[in-house]
N, C-alpha and C. Protein backbone atom coordinates (compact mmCIF):
# COMPACT_ATOMS: atom_id res chain seq x y z
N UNK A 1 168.41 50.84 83.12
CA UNK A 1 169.67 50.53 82.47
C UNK A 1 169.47 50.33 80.96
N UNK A 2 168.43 49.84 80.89
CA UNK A 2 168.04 49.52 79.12
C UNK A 2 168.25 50.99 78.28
N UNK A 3 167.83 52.13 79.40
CA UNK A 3 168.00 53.85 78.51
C UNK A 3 169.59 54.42 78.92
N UNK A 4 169.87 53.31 79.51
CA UNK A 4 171.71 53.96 79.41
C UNK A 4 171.95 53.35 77.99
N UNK A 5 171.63 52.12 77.55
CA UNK A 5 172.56 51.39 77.08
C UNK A 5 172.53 50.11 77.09
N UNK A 6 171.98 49.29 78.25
CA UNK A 6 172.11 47.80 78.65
C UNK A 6 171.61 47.16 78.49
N UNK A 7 171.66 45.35 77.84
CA UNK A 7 170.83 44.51 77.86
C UNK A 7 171.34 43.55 79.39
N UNK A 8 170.41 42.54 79.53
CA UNK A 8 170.12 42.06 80.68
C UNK A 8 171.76 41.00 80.87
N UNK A 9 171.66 40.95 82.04
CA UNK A 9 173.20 40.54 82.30
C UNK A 9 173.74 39.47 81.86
N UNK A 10 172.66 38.20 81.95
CA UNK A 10 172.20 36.89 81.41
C UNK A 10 172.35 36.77 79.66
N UNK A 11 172.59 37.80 79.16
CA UNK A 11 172.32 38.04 77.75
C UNK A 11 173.85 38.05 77.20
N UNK A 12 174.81 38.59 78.42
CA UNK A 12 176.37 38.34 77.94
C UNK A 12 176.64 37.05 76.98
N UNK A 13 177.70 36.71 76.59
CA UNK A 13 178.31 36.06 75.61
C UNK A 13 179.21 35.07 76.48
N UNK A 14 179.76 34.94 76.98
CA UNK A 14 180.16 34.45 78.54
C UNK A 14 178.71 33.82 79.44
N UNK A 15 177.79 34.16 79.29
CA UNK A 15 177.14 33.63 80.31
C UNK A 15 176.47 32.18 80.64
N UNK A 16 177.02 31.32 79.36
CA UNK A 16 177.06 29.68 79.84
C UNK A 16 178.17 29.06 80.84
N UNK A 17 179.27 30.50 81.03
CA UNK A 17 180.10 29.50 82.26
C UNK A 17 179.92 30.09 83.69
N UNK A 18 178.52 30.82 83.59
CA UNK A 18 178.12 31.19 85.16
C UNK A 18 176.42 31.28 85.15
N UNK A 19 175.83 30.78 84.33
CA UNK A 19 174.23 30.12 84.79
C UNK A 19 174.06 28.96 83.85
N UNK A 20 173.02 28.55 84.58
CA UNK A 20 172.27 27.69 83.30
C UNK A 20 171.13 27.80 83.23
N UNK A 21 170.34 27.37 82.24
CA UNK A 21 168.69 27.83 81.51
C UNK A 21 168.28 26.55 81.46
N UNK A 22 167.12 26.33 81.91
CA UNK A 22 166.10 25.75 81.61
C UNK A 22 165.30 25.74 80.85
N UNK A 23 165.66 25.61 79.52
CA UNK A 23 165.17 25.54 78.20
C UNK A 23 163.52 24.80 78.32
N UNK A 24 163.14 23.84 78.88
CA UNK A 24 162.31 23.14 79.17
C UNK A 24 161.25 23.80 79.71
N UNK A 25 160.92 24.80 80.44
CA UNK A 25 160.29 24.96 81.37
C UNK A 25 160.35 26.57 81.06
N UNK A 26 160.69 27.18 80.03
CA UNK A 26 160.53 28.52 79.69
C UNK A 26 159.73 28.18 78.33
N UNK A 27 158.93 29.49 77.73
CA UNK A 27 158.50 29.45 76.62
C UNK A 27 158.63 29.87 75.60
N UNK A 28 158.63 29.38 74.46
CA UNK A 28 160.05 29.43 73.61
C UNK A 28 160.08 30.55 72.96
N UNK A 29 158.94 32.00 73.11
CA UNK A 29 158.87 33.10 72.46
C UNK A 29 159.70 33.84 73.58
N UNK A 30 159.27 33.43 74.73
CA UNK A 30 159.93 34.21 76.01
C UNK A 30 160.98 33.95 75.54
N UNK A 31 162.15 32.54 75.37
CA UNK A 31 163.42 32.31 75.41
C UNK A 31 164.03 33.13 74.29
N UNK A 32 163.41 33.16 73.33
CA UNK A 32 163.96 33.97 72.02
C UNK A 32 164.06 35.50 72.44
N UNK A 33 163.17 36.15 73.10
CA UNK A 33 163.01 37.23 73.52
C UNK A 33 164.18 37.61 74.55
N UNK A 34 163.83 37.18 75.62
CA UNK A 34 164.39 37.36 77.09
C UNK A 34 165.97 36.67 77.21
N UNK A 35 166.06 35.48 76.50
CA UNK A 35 167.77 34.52 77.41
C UNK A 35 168.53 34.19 76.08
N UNK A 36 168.42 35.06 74.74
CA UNK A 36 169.46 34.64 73.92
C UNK A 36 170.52 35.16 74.16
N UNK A 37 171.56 34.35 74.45
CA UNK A 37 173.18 35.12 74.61
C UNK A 37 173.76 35.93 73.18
N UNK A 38 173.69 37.27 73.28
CA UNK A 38 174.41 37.82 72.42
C UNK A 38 175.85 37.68 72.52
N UNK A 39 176.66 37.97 70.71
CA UNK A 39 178.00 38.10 70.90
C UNK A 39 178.87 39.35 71.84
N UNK A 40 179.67 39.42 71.80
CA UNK A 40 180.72 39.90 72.74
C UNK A 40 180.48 41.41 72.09
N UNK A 41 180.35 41.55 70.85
CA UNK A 41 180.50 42.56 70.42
C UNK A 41 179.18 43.40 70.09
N UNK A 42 177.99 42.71 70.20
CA UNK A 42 176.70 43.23 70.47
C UNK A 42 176.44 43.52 72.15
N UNK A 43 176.76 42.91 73.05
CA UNK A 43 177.02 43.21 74.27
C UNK A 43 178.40 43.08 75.22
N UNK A 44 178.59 44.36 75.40
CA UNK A 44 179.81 44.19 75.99
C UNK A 44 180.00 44.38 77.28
N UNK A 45 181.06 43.75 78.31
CA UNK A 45 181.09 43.73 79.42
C UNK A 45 182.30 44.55 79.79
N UNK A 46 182.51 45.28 78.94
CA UNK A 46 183.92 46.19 79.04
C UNK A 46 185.05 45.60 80.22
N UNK A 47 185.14 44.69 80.07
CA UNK A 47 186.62 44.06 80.78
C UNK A 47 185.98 43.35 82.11
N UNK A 48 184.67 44.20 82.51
CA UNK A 48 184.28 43.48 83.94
C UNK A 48 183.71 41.66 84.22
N UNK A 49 183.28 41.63 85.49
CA UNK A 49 183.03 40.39 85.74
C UNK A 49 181.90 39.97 85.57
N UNK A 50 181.46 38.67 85.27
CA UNK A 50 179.75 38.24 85.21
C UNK A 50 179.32 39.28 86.73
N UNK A 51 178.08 39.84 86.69
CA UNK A 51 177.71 40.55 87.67
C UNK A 51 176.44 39.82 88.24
N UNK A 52 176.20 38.62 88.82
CA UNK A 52 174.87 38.14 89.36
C UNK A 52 173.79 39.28 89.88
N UNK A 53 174.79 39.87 90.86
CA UNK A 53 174.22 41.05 91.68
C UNK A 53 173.44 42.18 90.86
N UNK A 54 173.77 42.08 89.41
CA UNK A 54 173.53 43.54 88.10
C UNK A 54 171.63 43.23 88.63
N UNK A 55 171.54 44.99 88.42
CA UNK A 55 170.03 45.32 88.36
C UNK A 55 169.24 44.63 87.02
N UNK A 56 170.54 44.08 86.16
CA UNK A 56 169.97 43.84 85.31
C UNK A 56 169.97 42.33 84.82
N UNK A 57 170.29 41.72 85.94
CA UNK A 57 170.19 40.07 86.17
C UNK A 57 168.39 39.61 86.43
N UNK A 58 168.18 38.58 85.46
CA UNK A 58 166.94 38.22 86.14
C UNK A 58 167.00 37.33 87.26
N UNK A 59 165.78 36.72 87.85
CA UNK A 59 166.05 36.19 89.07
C UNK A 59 166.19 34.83 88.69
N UNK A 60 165.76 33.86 89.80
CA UNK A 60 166.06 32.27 89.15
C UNK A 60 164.15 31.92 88.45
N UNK A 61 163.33 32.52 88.80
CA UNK A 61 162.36 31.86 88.79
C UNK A 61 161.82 33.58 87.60
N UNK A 62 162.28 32.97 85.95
CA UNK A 62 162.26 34.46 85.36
C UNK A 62 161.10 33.80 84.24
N UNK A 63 159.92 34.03 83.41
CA UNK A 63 159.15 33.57 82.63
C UNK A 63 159.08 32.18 82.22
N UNK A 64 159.14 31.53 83.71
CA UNK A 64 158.15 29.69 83.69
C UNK A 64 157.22 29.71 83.10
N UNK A 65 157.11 28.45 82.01
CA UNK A 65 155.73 28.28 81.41
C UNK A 65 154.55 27.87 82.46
N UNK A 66 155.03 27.26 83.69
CA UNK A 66 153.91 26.85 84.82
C UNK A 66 154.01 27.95 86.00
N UNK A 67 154.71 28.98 85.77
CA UNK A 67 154.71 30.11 86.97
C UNK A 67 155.69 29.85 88.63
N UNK A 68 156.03 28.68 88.34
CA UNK A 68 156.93 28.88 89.70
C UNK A 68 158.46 27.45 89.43
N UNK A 69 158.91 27.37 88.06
CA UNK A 69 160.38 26.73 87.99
C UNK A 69 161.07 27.80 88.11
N UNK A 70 162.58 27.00 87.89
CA UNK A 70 163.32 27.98 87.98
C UNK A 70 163.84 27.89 86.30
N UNK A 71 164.34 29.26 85.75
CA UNK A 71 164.39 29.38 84.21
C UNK A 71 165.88 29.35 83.91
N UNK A 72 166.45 30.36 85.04
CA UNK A 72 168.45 30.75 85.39
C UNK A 72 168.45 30.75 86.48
N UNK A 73 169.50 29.55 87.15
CA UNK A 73 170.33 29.35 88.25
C UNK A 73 171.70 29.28 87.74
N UNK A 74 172.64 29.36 88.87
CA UNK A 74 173.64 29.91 88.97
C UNK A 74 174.74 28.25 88.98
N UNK A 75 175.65 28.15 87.91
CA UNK A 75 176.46 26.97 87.91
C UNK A 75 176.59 26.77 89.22
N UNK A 76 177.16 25.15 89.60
CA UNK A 76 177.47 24.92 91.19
C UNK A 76 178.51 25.53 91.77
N UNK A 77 179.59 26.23 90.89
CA UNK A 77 180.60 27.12 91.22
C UNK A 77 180.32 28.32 91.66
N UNK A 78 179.07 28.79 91.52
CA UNK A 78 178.71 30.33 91.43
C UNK A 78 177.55 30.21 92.87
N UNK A 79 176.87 28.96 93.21
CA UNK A 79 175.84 29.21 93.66
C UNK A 79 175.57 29.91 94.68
N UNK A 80 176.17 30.50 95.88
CA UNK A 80 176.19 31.41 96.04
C UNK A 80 175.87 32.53 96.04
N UNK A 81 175.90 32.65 94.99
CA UNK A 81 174.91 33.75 94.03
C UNK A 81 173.71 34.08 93.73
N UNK A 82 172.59 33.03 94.15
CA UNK A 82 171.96 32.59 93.67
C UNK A 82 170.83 34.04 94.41
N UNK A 83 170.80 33.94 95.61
CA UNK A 83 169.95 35.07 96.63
C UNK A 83 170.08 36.12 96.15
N UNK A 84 171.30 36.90 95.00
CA UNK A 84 171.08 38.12 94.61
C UNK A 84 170.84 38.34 93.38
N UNK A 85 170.86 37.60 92.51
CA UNK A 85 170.23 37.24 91.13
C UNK A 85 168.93 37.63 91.56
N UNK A 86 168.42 38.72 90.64
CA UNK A 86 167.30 39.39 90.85
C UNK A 86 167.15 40.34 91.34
N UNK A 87 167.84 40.97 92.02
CA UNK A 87 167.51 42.00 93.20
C UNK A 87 166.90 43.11 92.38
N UNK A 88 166.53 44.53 92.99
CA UNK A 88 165.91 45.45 92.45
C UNK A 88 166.12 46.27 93.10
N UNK A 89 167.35 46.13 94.45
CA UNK A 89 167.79 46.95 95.23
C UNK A 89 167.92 48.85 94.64
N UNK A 90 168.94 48.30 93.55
CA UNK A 90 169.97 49.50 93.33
C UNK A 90 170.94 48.71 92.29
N UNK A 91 171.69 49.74 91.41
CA UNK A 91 172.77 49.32 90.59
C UNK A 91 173.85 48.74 91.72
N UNK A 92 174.31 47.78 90.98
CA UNK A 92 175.78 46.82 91.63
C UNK A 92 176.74 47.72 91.54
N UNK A 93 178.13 47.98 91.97
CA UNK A 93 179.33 48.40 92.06
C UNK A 93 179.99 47.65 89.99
N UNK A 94 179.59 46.53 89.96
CA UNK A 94 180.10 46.40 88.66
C UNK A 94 178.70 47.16 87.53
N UNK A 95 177.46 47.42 87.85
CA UNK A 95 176.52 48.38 86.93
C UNK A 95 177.33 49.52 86.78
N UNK A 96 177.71 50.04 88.01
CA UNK A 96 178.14 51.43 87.92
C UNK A 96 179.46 51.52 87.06
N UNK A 97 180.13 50.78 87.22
CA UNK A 97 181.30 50.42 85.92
C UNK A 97 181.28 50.43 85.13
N UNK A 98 180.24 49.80 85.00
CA UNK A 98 179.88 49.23 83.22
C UNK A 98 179.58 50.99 82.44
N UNK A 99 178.47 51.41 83.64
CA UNK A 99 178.08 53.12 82.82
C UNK A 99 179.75 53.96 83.00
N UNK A 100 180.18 53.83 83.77
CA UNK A 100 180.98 54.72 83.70
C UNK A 100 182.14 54.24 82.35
N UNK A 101 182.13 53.25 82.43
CA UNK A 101 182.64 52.64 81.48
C UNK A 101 182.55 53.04 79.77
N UNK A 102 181.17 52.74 79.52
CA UNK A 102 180.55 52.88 78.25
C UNK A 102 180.77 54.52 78.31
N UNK A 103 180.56 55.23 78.95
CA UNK A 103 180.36 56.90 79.06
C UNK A 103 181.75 57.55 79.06
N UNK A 104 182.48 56.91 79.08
CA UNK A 104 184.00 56.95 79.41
C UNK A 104 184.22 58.44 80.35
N UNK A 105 183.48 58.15 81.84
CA UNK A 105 183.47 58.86 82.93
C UNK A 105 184.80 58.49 83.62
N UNK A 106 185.72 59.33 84.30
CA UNK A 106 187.17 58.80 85.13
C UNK A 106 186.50 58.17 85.95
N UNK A 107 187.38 57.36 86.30
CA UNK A 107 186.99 56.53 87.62
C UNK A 107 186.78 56.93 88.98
N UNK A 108 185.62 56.80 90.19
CA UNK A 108 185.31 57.42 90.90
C UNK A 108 184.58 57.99 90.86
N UNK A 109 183.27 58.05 90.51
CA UNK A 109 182.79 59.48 90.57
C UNK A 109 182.01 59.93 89.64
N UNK A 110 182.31 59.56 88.24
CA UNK A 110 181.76 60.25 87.58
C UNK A 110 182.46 60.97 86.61
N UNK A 111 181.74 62.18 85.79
CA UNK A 111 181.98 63.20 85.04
C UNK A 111 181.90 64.08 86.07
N UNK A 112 183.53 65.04 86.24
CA UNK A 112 183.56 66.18 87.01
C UNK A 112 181.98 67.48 86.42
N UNK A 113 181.42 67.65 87.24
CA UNK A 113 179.89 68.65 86.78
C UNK A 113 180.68 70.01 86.21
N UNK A 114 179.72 70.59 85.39
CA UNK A 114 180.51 71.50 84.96
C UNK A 114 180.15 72.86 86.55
N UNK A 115 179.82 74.36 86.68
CA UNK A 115 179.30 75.21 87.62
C UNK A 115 177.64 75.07 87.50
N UNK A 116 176.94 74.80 88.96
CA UNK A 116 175.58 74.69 88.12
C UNK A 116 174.85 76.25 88.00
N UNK A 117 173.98 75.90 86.66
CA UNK A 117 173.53 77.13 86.34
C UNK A 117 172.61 77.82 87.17
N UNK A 118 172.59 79.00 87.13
CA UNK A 118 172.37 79.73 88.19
C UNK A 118 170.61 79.50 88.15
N UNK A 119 169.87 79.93 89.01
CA UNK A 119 168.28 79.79 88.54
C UNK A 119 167.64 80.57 88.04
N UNK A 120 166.72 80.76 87.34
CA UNK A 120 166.56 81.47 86.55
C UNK A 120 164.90 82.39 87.53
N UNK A 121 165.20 83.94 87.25
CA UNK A 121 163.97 84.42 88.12
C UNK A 121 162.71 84.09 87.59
N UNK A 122 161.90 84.32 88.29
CA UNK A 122 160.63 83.72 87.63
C UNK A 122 159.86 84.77 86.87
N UNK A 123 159.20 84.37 85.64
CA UNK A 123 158.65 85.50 84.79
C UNK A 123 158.01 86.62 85.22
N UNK A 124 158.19 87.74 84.53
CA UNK A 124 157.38 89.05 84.85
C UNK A 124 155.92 89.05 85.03
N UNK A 125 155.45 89.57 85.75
CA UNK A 125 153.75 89.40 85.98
C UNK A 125 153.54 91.09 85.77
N UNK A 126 152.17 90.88 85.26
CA UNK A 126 152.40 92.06 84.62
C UNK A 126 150.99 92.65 86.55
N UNK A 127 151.23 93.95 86.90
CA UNK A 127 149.92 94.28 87.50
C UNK A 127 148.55 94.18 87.29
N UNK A 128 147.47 94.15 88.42
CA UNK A 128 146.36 94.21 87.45
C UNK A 128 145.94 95.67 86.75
N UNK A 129 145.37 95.28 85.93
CA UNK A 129 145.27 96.61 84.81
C UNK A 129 144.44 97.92 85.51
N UNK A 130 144.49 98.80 85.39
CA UNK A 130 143.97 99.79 86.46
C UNK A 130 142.52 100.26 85.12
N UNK A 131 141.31 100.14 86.15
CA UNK A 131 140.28 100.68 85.55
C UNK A 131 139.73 101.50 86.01
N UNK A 132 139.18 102.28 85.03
CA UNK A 132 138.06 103.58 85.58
C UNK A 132 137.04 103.27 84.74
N UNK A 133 136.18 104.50 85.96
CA UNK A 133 134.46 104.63 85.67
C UNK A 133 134.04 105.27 84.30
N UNK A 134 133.62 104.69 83.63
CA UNK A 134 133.54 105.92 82.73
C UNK A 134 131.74 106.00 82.62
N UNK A 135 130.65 105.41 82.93
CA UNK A 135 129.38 105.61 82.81
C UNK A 135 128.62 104.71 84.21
N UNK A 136 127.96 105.50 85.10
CA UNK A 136 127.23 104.95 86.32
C UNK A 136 126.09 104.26 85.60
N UNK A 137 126.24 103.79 84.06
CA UNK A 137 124.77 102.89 83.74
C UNK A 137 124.92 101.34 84.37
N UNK A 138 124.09 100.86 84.78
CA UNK A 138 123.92 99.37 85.76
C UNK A 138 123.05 98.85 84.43
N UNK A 139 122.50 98.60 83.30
CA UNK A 139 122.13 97.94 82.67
C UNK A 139 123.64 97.42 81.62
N UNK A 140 122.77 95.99 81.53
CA UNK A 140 124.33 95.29 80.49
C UNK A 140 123.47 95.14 79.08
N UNK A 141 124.72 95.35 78.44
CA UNK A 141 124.25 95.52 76.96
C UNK A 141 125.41 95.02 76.61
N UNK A 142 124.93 94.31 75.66
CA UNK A 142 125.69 93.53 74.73
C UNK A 142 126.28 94.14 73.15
N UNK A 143 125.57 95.09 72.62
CA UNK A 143 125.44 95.75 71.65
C UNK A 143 126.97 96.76 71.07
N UNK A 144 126.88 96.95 69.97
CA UNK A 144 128.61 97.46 69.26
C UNK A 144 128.63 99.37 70.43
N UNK A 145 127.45 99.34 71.09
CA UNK A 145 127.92 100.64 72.23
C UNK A 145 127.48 99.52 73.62
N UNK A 146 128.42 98.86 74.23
CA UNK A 146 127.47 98.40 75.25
C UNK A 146 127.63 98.92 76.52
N UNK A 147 127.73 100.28 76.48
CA UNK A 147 127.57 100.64 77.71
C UNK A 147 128.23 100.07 79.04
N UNK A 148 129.46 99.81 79.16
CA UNK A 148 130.17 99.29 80.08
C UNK A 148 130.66 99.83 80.74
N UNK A 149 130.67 99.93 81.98
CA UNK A 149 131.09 101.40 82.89
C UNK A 149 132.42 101.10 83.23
N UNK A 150 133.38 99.85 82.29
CA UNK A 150 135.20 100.19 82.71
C UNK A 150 135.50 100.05 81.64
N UNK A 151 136.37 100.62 81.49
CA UNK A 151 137.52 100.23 80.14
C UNK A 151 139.53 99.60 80.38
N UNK A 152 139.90 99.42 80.50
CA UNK A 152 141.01 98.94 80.31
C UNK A 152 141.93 99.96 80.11
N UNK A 153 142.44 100.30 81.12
CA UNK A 153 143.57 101.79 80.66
C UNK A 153 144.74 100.86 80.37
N UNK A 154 145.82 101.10 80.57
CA UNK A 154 147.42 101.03 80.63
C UNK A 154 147.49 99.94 81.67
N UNK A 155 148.13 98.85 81.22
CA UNK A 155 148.11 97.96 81.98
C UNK A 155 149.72 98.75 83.27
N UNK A 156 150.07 98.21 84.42
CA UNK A 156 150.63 98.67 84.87
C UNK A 156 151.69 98.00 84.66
N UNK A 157 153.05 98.20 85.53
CA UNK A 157 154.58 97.68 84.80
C UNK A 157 154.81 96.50 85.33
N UNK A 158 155.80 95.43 84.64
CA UNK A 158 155.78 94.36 85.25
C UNK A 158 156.51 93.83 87.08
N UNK A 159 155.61 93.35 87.33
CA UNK A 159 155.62 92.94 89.17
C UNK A 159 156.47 91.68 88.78
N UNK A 160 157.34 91.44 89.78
CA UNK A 160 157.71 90.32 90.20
C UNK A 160 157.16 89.87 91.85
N UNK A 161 156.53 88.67 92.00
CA UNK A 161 155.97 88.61 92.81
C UNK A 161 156.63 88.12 93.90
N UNK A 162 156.68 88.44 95.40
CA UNK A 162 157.47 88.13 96.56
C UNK A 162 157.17 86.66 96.45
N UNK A 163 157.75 85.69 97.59
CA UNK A 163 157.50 84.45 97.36
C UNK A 163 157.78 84.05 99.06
N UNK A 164 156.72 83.92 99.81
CA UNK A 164 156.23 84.05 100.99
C UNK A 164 156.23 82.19 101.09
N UNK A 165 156.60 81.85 102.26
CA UNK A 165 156.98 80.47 102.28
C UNK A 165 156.43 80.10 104.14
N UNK A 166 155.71 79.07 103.86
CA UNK A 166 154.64 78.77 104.50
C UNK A 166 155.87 76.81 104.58
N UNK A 167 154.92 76.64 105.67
CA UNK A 167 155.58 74.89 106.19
C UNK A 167 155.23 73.87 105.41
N UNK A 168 154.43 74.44 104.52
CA UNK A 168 153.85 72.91 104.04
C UNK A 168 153.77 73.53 102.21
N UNK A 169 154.11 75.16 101.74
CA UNK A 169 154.23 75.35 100.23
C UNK A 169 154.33 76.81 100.35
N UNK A 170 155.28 77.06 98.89
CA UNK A 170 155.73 78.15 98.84
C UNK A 170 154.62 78.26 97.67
N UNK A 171 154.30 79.90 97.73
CA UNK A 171 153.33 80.14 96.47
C UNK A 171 153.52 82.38 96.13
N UNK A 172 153.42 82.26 95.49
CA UNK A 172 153.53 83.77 95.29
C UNK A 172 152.75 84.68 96.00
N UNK A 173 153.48 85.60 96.87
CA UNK A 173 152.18 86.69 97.01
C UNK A 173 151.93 87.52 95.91
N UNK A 174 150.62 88.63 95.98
CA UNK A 174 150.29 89.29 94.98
C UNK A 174 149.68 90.58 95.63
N UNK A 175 149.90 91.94 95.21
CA UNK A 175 149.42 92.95 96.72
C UNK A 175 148.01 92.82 96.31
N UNK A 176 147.48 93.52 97.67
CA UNK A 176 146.32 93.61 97.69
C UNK A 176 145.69 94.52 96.00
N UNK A 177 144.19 94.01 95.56
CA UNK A 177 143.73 94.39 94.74
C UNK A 177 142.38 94.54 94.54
N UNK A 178 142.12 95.93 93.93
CA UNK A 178 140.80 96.28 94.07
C UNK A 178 140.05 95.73 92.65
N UNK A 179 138.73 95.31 93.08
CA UNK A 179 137.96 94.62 92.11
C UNK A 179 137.13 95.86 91.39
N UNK A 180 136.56 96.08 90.74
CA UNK A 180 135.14 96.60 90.20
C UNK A 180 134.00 96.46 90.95
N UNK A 181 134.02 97.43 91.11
CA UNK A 181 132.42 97.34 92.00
C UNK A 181 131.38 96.49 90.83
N UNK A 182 130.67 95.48 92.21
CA UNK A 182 129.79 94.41 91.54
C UNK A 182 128.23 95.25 91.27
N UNK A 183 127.42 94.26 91.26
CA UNK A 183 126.13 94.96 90.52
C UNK A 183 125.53 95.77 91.33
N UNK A 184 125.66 95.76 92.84
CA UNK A 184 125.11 97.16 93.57
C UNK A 184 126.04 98.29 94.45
N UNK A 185 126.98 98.58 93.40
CA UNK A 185 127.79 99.36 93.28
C UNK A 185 128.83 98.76 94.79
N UNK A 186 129.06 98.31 95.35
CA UNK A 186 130.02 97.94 96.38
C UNK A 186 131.47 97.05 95.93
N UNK A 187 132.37 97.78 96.49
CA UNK A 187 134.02 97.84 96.19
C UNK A 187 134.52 96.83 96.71
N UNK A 188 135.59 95.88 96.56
CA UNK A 188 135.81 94.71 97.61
C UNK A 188 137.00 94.81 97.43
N UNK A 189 137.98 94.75 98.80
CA UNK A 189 139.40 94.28 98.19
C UNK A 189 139.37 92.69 98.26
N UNK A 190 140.76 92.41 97.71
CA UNK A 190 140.91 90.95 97.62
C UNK A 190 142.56 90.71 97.91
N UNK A 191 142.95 89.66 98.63
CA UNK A 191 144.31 89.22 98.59
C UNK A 191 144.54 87.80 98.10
N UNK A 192 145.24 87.32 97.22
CA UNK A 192 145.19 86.16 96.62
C UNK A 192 146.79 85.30 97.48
């Protein structure tokens, strides 16, 4: 909620007439940090209600200087409340307000989606390049003639590859392809 937009619920301008803080028992960089009530107009609650339930409520027991007081509980009017202060469930029915709110989405629902875009095919693969023999020499040379018995013709036109779908991953096929004969002249196919 903080990358929609939101500070913590506790942080409202309103929120001394539905918790109270334990100033005592928090630490006072935490308190400056974490439980200063901003104005109305630095945080806004766009018309809605204190939300205990908000994803973005802390719980009662929120940065104790001894690790287990309570920092925000819920006035004796509210207490009640007190079991969902904190949760981490899911956004509240008043979170979802608040975004639709700030986003100025109609009510219900959302922003109508626009058509979704179609998918896009997956890039051209080019074939493998077709080689020929051009010298039966078996010595390697490194040298500006090195005697290499393939050269690189014309690569072939671009393949789009089938997409063969298996139970557990889809992955491209590729047709069968012939290698270069290795160092004692023998041919291998291969299927990837």
């Amino acid at each position: 909620m903080h990358v929609v937009g939101f500070f913590h619920e506790q942080s409202r301008s309103d929120r001394n007439d539905f918790v109270d803080l334990n100033k005592i028992d928090l630490d006072p960089e935490d308190f400056q940090r974490n439980f200063l009530d901003w104005s109305a107009v630095e945080v806004t609650a766009f018309g809605l209600p204190y939300d205990f339930g908000s994803i973005m409520h802390y719980p009662k027991v929120a940065f104790p200087k001894d690790g287990f007081s309570w920092t925000v509980r819920p006035k004796k009017e509210w207490e009640q409340y007190e079991t969902v202060m904190g949760q981490r469930n899911g956004l509240s029915q008043i979170d979802i307000g608040k975004i639709n709110a700030m986003y100025k989405c109609p009510e219900r629902g959302g922003a109508k989606p626009n058509q979704p875009l179609p998918t896009p095919p997956p890039p051209p693969m080019r074939a493998p390049s077709q080689r020929t023999k051009v010298s039966s020499s078996s010595s390697f040379n490194t040298g500006p003639d090195d005697g290499d018995d393939y050269e690189t013709t014309t690569a072939g036109p671009p393949v789009r590859p089938s997409v063969r779908s298996t139970r557990r991953t889809t992955r491209p096929s590729v047709p069968n392809t012939k290698l270069p004969p290795d160092d004692d002249g023998d041919v291998e196919n291969f299927e990837t």
